[in-house]
Protein backbone atom coordinates (compact mmCIF):
# COMPACT_ATOMS: atom_id res chain seq x y z
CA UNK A 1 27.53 61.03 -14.91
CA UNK A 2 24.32 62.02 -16.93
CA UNK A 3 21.08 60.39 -17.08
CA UNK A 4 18.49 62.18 -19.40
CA UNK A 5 15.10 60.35 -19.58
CA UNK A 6 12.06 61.36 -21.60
CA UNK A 7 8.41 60.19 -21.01
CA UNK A 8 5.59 60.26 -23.21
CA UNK A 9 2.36 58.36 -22.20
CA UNK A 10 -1.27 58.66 -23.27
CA UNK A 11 -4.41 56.61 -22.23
CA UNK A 12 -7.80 56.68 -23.58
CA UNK A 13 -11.55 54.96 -21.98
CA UNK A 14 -14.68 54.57 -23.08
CA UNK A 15 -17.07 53.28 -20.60
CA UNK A 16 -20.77 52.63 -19.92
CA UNK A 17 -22.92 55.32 -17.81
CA UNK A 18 -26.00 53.93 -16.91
CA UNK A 19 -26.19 53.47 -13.07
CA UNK A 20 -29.33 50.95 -12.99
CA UNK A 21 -28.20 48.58 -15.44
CA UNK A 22 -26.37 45.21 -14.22
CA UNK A 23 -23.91 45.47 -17.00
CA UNK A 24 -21.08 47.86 -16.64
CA UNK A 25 -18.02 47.94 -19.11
CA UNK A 26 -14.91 49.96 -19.73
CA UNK A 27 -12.80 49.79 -23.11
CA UNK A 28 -9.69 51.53 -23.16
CA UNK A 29 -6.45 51.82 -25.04
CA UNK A 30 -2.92 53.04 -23.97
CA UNK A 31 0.39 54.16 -25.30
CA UNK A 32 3.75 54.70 -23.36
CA UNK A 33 7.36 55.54 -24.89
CA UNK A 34 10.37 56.16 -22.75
CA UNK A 35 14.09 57.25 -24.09
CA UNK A 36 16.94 56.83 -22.32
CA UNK A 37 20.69 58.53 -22.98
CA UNK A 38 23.29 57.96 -20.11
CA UNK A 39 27.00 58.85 -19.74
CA UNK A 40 29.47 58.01 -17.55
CA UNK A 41 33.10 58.77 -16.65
CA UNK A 42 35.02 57.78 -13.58
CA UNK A 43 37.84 60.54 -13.12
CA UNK A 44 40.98 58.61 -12.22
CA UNK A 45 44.28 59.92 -13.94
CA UNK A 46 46.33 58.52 -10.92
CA UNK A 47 44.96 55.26 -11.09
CA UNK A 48 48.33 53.49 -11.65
CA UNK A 49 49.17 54.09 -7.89
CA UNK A 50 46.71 51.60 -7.22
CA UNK A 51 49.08 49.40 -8.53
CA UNK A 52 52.56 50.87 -7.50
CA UNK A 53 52.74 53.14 -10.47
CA UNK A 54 52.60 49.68 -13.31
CA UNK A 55 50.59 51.25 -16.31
CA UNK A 56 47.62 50.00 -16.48
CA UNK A 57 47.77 48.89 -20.34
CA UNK A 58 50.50 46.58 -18.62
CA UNK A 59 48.18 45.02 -16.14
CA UNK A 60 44.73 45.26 -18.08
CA UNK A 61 45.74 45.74 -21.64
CA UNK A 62 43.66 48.98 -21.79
CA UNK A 63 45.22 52.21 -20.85
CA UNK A 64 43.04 55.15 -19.08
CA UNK A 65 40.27 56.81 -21.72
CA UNK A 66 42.16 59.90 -22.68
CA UNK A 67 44.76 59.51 -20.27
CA UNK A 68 42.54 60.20 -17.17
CA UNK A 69 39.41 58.01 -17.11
CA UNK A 70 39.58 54.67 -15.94
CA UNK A 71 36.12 53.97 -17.20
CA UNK A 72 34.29 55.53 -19.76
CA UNK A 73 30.44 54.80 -20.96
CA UNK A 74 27.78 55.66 -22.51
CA UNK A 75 24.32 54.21 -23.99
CA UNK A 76 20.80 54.56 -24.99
CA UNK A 77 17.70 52.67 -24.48
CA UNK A 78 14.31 52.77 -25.02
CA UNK A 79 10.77 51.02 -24.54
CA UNK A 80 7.31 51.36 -26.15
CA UNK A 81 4.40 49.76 -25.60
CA UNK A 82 1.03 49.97 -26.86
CA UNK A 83 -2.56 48.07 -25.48
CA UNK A 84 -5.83 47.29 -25.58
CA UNK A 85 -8.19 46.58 -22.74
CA UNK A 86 -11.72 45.60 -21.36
CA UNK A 87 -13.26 45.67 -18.35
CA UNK A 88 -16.89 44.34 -17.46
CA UNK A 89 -18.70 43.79 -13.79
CA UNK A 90 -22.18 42.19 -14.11
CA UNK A 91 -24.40 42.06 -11.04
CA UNK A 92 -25.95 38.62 -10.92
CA UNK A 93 -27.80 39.84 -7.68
CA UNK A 94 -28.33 43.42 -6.38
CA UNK A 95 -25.20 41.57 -3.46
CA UNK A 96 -23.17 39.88 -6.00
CA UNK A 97 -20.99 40.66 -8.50
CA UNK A 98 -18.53 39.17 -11.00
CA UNK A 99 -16.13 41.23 -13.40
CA UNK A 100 -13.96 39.73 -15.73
CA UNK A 101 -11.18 41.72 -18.18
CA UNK A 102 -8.29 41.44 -20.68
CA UNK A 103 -5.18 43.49 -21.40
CA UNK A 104 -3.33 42.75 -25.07
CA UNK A 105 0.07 44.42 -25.35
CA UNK A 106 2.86 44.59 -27.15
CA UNK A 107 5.91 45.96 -26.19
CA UNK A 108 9.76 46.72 -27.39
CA UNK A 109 12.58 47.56 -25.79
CA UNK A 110 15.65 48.79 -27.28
CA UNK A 111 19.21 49.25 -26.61
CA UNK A 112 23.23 50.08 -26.84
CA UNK A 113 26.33 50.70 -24.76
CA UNK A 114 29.91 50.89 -25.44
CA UNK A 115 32.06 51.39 -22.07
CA UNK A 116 35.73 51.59 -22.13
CA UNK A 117 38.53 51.74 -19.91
CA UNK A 118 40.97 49.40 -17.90
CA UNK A 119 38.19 49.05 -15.38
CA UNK A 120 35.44 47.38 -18.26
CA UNK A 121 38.06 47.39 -21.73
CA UNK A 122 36.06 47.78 -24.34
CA UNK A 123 32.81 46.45 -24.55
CA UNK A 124 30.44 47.46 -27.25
CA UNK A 125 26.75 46.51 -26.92
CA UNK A 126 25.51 46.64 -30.48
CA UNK A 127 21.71 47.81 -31.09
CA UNK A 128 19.75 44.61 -29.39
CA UNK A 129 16.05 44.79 -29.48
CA UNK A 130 13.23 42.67 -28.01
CA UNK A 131 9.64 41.93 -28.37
CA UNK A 132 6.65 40.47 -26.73
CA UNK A 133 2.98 40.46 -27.04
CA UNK A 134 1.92 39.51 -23.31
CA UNK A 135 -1.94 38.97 -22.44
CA UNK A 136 -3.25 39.49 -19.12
CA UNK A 137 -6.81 38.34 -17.67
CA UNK A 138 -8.11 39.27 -14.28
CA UNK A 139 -11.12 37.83 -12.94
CA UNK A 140 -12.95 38.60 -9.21
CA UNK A 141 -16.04 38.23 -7.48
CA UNK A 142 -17.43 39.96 -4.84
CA UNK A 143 -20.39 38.99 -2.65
CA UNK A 144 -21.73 42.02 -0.27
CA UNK A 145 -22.64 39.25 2.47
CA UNK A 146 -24.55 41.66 4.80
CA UNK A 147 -24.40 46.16 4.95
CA UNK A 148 -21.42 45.37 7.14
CA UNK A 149 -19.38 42.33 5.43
CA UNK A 150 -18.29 42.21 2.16
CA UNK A 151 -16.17 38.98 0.91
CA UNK A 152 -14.08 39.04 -2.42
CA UNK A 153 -11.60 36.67 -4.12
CA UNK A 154 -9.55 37.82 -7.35
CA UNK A 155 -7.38 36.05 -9.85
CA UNK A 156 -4.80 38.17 -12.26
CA UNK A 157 -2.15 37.66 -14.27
CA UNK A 158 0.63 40.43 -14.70
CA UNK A 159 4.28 40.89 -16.08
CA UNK A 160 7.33 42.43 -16.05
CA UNK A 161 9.09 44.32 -20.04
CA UNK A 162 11.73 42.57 -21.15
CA UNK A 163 15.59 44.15 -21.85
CA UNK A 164 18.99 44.05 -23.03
CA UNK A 165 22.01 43.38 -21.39
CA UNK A 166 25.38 44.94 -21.52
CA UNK A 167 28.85 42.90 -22.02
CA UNK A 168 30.76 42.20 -19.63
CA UNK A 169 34.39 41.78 -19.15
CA UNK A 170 35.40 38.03 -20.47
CA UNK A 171 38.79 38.60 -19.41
CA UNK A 172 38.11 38.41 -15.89
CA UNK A 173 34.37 37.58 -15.61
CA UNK A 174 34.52 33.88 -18.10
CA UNK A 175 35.15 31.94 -14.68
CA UNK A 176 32.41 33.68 -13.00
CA UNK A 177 30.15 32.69 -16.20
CA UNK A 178 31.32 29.12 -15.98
CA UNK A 179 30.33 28.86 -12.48
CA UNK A 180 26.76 29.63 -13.60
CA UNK A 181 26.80 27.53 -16.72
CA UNK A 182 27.39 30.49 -19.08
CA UNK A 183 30.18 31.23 -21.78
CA UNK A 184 28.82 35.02 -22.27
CA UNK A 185 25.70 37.33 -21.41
CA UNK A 186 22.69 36.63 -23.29
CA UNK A 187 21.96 39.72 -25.27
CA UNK A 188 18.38 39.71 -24.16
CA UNK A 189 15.86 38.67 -21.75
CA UNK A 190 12.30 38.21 -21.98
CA UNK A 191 9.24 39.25 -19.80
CA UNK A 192 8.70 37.52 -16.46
CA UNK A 193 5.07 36.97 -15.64
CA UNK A 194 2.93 35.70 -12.46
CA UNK A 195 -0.29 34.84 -11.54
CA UNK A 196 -1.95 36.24 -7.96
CA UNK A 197 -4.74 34.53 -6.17
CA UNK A 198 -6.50 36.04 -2.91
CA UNK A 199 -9.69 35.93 -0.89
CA UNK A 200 -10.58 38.10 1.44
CA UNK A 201 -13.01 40.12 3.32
CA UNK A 202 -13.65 43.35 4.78
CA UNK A 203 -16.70 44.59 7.30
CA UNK A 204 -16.98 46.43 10.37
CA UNK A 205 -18.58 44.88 13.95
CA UNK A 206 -20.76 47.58 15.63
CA UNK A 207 -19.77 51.27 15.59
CA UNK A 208 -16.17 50.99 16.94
CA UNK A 209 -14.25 48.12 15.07
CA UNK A 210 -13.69 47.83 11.45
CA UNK A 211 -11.46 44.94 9.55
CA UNK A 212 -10.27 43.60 6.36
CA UNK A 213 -8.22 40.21 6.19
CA UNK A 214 -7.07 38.55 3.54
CA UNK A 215 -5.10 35.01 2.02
CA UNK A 216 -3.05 35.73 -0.66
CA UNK A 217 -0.64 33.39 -3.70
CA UNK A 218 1.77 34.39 -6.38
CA UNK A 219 3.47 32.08 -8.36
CA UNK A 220 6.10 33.73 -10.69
CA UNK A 221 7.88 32.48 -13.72
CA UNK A 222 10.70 33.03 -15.64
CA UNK A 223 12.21 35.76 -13.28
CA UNK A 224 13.88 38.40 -14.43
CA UNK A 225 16.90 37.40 -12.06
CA UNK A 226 20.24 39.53 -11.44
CA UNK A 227 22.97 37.41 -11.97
CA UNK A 228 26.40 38.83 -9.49
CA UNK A 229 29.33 37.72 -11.17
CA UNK A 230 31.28 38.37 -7.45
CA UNK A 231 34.50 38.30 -8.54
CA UNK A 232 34.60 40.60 -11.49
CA UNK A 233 32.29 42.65 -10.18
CA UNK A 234 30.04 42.98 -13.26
CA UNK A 235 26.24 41.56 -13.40
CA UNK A 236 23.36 40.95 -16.09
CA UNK A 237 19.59 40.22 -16.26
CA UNK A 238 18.50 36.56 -17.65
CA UNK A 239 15.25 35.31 -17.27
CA UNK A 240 15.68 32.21 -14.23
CA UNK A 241 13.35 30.02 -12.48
CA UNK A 242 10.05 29.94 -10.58
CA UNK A 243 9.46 31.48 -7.02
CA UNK A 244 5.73 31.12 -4.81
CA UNK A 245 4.88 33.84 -2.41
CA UNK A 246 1.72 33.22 -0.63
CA UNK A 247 0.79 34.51 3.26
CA UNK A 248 -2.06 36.49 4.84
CA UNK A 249 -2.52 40.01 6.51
CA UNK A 250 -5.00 41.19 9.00
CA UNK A 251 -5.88 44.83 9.70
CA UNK A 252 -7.74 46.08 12.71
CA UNK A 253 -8.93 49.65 13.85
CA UNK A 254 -10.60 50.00 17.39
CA UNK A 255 -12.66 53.13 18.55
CA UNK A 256 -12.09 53.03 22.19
CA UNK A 257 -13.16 56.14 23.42
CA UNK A 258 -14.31 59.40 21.60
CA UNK A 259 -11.34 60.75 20.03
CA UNK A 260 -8.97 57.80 21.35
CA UNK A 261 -8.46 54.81 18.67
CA UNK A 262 -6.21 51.80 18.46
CA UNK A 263 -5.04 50.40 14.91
CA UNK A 264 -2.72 46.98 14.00
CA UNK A 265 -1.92 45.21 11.49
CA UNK A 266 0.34 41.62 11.20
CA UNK A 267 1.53 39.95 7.92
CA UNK A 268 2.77 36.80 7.23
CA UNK A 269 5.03 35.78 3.65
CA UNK A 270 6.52 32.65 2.71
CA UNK A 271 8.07 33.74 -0.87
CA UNK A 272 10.72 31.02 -2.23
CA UNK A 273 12.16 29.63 -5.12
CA UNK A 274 10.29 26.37 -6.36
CA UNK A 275 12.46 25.27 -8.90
CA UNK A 276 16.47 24.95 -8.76
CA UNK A 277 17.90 27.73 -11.32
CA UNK A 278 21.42 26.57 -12.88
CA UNK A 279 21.42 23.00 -11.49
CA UNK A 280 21.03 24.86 -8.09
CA UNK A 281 24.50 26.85 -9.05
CA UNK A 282 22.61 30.01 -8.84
CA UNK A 283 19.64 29.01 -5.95
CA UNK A 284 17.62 26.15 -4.82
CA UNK A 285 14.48 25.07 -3.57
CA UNK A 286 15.97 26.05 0.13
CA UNK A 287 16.53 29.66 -0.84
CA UNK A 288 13.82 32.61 0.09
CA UNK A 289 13.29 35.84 -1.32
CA UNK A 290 14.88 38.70 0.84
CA UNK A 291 11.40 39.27 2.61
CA UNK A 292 10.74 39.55 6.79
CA UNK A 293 8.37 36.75 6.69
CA UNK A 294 6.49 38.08 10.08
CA UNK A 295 5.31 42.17 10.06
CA UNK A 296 3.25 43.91 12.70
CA UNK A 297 2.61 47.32 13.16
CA UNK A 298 0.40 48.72 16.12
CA UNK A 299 -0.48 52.56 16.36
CA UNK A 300 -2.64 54.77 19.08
CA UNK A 301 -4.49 57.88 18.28
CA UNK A 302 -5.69 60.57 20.21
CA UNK A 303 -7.36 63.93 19.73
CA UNK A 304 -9.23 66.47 22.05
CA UNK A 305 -10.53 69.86 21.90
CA UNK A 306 -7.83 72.77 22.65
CA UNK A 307 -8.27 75.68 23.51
CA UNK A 308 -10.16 76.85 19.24
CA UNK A 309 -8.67 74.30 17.77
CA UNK A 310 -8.17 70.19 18.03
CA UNK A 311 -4.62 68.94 19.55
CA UNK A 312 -3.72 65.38 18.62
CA UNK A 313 -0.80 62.40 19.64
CA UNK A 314 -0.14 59.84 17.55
CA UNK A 315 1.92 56.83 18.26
CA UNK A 316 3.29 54.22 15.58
CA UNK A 317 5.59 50.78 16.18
CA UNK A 318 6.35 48.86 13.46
CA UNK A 319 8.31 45.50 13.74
CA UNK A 320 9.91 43.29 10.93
CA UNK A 321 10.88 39.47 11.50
CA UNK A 322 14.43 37.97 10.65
CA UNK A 323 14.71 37.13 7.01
CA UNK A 324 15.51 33.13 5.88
CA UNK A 325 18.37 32.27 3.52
CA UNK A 326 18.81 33.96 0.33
CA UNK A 327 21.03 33.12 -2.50
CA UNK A 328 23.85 34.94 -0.83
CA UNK A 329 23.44 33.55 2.67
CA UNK A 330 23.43 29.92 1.29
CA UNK A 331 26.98 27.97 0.88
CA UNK A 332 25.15 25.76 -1.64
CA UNK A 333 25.55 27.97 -4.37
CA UNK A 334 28.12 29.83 -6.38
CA UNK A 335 26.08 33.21 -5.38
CA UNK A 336 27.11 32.86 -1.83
CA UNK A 337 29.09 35.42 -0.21
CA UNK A 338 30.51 35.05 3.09
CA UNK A 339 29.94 38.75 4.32
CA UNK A 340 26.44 38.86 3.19
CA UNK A 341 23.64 39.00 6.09
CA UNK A 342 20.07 37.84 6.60
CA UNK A 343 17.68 40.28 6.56
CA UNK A 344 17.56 41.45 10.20
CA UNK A 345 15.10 42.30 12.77
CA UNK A 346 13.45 45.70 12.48
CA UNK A 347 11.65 47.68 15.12
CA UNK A 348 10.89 51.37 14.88
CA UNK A 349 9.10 53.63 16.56
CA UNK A 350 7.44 56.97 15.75
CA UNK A 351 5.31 59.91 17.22
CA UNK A 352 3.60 63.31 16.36
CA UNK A 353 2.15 65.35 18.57
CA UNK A 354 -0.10 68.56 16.93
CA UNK A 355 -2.82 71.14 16.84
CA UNK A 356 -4.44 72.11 13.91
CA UNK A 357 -7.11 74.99 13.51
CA UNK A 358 -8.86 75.69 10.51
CA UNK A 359 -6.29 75.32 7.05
CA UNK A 360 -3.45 75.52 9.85
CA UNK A 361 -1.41 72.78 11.48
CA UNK A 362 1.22 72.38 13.28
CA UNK A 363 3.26 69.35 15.09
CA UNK A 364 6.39 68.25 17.02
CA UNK A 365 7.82 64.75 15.72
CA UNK A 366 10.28 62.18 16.46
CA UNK A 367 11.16 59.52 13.79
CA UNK A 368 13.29 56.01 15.31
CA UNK A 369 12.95 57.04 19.07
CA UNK A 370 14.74 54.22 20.19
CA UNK A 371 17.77 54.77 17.16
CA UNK A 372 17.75 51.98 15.91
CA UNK A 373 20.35 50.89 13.29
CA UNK A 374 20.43 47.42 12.35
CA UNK A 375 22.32 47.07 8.41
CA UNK A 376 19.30 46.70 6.23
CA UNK A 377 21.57 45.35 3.52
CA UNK A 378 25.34 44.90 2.85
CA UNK A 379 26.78 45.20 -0.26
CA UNK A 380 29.98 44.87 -1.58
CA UNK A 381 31.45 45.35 -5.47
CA UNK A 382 33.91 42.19 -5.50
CA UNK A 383 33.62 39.78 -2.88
CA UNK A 384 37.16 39.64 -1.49
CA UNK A 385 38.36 42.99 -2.55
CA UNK A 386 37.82 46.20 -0.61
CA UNK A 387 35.28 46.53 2.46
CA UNK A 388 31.22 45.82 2.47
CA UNK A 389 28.97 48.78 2.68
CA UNK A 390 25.93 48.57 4.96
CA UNK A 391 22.57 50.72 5.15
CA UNK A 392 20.85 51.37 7.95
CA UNK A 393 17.82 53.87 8.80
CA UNK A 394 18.06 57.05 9.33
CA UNK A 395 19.45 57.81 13.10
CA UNK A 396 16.62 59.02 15.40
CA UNK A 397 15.25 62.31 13.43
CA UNK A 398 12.87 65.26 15.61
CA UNK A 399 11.65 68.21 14.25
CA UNK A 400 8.53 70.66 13.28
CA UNK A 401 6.35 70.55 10.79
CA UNK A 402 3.83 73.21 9.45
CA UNK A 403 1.00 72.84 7.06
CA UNK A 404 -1.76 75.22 5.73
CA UNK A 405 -4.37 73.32 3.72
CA UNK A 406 -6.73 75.39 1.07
């Protein structure tokens, strides 16, 4: 396999300087390019066993890609875009502030495949192109309330490039497609978009507690959803449905004693669909996101003189709620897979314990104390065929580190 990517990006500002005025502006442009070339071969000249020695022209129609490959690809794609922004804050008061801006693209993206083999037979992606011209406003204000308190709500809008898709298979994928309301992958898909709302503030009480909270909401359209086709084993991108995600998040530090601190933060996120997609075929209103809707994290901190230099212990937990039914976890649609799993229940624990002197530092540390290993996600490349393949986090992990600063 080969997968050679080249970058090119370039972005230019202009922007106001005087510090006392109550009008301060940015104007910018940018340019990006990125080229693509992949390969890929999948060895397999005794692939016949598989199948009790039976050719596999016999079985598939397609014998191996010069008698050892049972898939061969290859492809190119590529994506430009080029924009325009501005940026302005004015200062209504010497507390209170309101900027508004505007970003005018247009992109392109660009692509082809061919991929052959009993595994895919031959499926040539001709040169598909698409093209958009997306604008995106952002608006906030922010009111300094006291030295200590400042409160701030935003509104932007962002998005997501479109693409191309490669065939797939209709040989053994066209019932899969049916059960999604599809006779063939579209050749393209368009940008998905969404608009984010949140309020917020952030201050301090005293000399030993600071904060920031905040209330968030993003509604997203036109997704840029993967489609599973489970029992061919092949997928593509089509732009399906709306989806809300909207929560809060709290963060906390606490100076308890000099050199001893407490910090903690807790999240909550509702993100679900808000529209059927395929007549519900593909999700419904009932199906989340793959999110933990409840996070905390708590962490202690603690340093002290030592001997000519500082030694230090730090302590992190970090916990992760159950997820809620997904597309795969939900019998309703034709996306469900029987193995799949919820999102599980995460806790994990950390600590570091140091001395640093000067540029120097060094520290003992022990990543998942308690070795955890609950399966993250399961996957699986044809639901009924061959076994699922879970990840987990890495198994408890100690070891030294050693830094020298300049």
């Amino acid at each position: 396999m080969t997968n050679d990517q080249r970058t090119f990006t370039e972005e230019m500002r202009l922007q106001s300087t005087g510090r006392d005025t109550r009008l301060s502006w940015v104007l910018g442009f940018f340019y990006s390019r990125s080229v693509q070339h992949f390969s890929e071969n999948v060895y397999d000249p005794d692939f016949s066993m598989i199948f009790g020695g039976v050719p596999p022209e016999i079985i598939f129609g397609t014998p191996l890609v010069d008698g050892k490959y049972s898939l061969s690809g290859r492809g190119r794609g590529a994506d430009e875009q080029v924009a325009g922004f501005v940026d302005a804050t004015f200062a209504i008061t010497p507390t209170l502030k309101v900027t508004a801006g505007v970003r005018v693209a247009h992109t392109r993206f660009e692509g082809n495949s061919l991929f052959q083999g009993p595994v895919s037979g031959e499926q040539l992606q001709p040169q598909q192109s698409v093209g958009e011209t997306p604008v995106t406003p952002k608006f906030a204000l922010n009111w300094q309330a006291s030295p200590s308190l400042l409160l701030y709500g935003t509104i932007a809008k962002g998005y997501r490039i479109g693409g191309t898709n490669a065939p797939v298979p209709l040989s053994t994928c066209a019932a899969d497609l049916s059960g999604f309301g599809y006779s063939n992958v579209p050749d393209t898909y368009k940008s998905d978009s969404l608009w984010s709302y949140e309020v917020g503030a952030k201050g301090r009480v005293g000399r030993g507690l600071t904060f920031a909270a905040s209330a968030f909401r993003v509604d997203w359209s036109n997704i840029q959803q993967n489609v599973y086709l489970q029992h061919c084993g092949a997928q593509f991108t089509d732009n399906l449905g709306k989806a809300r995600s909207q929560g809060f998040d709290l963060q906390v530090t606490v100076k308890v004693a000099r050199g001893f601190s407490l910090d903690g933060t807790v999240g909550y996120t509702d993100a679900h669909f808000t529209r059927n997609v395929s007549d519900g075929a593909l999700a419904t209103t009932a199906d989340h996101l793959e999110t933990h809707p409840w996070t905390m994290t708590v962490g202690a901190d603690y340093e002290t003189r030592l001997g000519s230099g500082t030694g230090y212990l730090r302590g992190d937990y970090q916990y992760k709620s159950v997820g809620r039914t997904t597309v795969t976890t939900d019998s309703a649609t034709n996306s469900y897979d029987p193995g799949a799993i919820r999102t599980p229940e995460v806790d994990f624990v950390s600590l570091r314990l140091g001395w640093r002197h000067g540029p120097a530092d060094v520290s003992f540390f022990v990543d998942n104390l308690a070795n955890a290993h609950p399966a993250l996600s399961r996957a699986i490349d044809v639901v009924g065929v061959g076994s699922y393949r879970d990840i987990t986090l890495r198994p408890r992990t100690y070891g030294l580190t050693l830094l020298l600063r300049q």
